[in-house]
C-alpha atoms as a PDB file:
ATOM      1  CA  UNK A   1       2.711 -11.349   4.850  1.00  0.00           C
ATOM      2  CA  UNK A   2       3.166 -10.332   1.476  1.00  0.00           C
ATOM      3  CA  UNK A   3       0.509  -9.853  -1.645  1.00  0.00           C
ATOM      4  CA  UNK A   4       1.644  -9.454  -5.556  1.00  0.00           C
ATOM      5  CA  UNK A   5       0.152  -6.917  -7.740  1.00  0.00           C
ATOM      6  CA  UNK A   6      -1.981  -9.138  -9.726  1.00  0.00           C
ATOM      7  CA  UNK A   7      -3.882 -10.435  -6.399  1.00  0.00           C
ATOM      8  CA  UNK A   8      -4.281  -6.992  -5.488  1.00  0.00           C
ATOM      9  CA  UNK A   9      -6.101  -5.791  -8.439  1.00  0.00           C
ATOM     10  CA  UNK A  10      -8.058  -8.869  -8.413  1.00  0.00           C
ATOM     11  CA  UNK A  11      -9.110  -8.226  -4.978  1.00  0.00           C
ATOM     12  CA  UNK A  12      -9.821  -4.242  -6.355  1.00  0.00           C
ATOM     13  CA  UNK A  13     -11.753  -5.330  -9.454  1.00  0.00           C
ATOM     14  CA  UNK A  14     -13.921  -7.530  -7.580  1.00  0.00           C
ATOM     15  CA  UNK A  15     -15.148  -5.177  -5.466  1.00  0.00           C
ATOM     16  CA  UNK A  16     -13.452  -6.809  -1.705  1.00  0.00           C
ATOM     17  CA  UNK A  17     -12.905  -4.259   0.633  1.00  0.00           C
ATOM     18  CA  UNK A  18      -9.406  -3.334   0.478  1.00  0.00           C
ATOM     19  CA  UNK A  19      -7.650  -0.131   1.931  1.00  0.00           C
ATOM     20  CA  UNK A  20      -4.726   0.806   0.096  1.00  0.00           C
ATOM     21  CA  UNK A  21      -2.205   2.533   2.361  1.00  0.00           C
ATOM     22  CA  UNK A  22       0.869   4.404   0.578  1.00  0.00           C
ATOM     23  CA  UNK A  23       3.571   4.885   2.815  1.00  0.00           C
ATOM     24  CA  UNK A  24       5.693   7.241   0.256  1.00  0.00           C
ATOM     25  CA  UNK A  25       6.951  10.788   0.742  1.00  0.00           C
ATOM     26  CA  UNK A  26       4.449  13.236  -0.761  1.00  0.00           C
ATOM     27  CA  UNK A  27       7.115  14.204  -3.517  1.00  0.00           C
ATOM     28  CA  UNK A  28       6.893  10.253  -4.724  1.00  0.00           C
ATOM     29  CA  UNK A  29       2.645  10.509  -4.485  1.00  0.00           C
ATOM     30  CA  UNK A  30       2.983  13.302  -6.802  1.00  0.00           C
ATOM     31  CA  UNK A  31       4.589  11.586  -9.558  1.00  0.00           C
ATOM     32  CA  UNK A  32       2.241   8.627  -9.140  1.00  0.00           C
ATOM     33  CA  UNK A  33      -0.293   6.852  -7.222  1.00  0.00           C
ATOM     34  CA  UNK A  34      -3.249   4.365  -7.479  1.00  0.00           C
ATOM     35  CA  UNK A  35      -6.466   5.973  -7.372  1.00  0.00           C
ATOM     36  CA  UNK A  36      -8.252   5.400  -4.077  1.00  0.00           C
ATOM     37  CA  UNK A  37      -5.090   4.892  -2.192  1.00  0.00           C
ATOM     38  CA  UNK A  38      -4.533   6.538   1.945  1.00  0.00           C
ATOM     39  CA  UNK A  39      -1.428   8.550   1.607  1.00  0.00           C
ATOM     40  CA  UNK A  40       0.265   8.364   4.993  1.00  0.00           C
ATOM     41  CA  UNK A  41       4.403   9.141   5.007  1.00  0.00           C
ATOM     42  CA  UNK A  42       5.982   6.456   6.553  1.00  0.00           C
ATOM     43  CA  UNK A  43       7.616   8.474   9.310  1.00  0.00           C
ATOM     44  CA  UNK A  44       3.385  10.084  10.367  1.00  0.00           C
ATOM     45  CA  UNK A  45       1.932   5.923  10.476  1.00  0.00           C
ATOM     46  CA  UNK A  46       2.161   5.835  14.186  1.00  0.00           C
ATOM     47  CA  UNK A  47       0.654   9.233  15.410  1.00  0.00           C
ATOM     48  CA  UNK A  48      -1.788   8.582  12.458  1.00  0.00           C
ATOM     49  CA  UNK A  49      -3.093   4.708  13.421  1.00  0.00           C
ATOM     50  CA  UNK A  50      -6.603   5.993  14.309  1.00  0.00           C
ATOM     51  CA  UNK A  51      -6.940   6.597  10.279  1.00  0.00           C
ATOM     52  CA  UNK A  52      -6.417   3.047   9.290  1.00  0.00           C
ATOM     53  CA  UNK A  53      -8.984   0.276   9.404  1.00  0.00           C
ATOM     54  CA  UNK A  54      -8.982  -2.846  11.279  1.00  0.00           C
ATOM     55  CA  UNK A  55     -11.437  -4.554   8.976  1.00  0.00           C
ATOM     56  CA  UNK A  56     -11.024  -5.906   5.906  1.00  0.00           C
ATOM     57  CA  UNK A  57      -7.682  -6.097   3.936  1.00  0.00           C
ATOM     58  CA  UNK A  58      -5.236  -2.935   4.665  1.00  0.00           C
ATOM     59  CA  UNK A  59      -2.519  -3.153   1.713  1.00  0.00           C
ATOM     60  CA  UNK A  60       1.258  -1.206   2.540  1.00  0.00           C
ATOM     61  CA  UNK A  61       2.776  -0.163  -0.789  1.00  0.00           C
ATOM     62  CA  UNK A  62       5.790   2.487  -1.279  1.00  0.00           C
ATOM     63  CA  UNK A  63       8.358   2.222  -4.472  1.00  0.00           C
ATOM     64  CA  UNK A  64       9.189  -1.288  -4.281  1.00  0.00           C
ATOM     65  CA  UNK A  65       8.170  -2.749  -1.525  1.00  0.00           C
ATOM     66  CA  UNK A  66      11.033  -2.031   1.381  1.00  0.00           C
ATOM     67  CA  UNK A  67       9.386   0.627   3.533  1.00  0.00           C
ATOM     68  CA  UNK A  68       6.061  -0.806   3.291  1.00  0.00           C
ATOM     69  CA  UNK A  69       7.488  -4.201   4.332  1.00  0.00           C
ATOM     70  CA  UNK A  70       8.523  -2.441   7.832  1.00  0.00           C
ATOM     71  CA  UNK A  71       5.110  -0.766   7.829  1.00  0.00           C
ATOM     72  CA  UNK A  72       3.536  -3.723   7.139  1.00  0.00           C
ATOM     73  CA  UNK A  73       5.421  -5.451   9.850  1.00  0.00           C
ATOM     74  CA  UNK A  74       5.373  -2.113  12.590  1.00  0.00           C
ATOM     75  CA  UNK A  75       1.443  -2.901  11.875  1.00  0.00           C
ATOM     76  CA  UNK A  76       1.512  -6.708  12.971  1.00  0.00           C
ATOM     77  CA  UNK A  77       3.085  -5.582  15.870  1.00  0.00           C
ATOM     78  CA  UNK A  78       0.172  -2.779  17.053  1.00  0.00           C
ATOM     79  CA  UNK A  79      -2.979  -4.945  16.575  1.00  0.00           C
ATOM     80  CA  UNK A  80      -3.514  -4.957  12.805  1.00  0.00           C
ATOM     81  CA  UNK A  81      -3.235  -8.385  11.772  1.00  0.00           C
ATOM     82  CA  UNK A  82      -4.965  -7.297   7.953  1.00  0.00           C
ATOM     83  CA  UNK A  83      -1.748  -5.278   6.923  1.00  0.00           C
ATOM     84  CA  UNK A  84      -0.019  -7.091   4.104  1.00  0.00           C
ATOM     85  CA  UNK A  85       2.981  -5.706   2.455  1.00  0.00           C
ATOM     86  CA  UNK A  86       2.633  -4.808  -1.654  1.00  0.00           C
ATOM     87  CA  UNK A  87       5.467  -6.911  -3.314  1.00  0.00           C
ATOM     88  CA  UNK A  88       7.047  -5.097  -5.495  1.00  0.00           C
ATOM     89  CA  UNK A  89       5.737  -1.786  -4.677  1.00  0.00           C
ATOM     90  CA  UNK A  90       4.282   0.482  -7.169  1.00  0.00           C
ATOM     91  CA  UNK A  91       6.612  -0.068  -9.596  1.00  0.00           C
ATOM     92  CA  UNK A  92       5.674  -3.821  -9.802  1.00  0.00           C
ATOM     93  CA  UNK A  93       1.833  -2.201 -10.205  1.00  0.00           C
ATOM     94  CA  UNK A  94       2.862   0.381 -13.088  1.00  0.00           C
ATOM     95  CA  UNK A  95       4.172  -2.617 -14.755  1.00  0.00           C
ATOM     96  CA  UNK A  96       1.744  -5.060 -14.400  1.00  0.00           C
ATOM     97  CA  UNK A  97      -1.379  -2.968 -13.576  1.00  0.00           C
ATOM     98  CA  UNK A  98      -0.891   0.356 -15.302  1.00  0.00           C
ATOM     99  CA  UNK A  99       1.605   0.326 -17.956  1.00  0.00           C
ATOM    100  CA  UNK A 100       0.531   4.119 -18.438  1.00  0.00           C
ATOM    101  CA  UNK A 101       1.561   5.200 -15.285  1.00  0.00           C
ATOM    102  CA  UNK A 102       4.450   7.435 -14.942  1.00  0.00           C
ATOM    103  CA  UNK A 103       7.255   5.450 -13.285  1.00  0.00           C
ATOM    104  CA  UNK A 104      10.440   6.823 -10.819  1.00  0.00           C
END
């Protein structure tokens, strides 16, 4: 399951409860990130499954959308049926989103 940018920030803006889980290295975080997100590295998502919630919407996002896809997906698989993968990535939400955002 997949969301674009534009749903997400509708979802954001109108106050739904969404958890926005970045799967990218911290290196990648530091350049940019959307406020609010859970920073978890890809590789540290299963020992760190206790930190993610199993309510409302949980939203995957890395650079453009590969990794989180197989988060997203790894998710599915362990009893989170609320993960949906970020299309596009952060990139897609710089462009879209934040046009100010420093981009990689």
């Amino acid at each position: 399951m997949e969301i674009d940018v534009l749903k997400l920030k509708e979802m954001r803006d109108g106050g739904e409860s969404v958890t926005l889980l970045d799967v990218r290295e911290p290196h990648e975080v530091a350049i940019c990130n959307v406020a609010g997100s859970v920073d978890i590295p890809m590789q540290q998502v299963p020992q760190r499954l206790s930190e993610l919630p199993r309510e409302g919407a949980l939203v995957v996002m890395c650079h453009h959308g590969g990794r989180s896809r197989m988060v997203t997906n790894f998710l599915r698989q362990n009893g989170y049926g609320n993960a949906v993968n970020l299309a596009g990535g952060i990139d897609a939400w710089a462009q879209a989103c934040e046009p100010g955002m420093a981009r990689y």
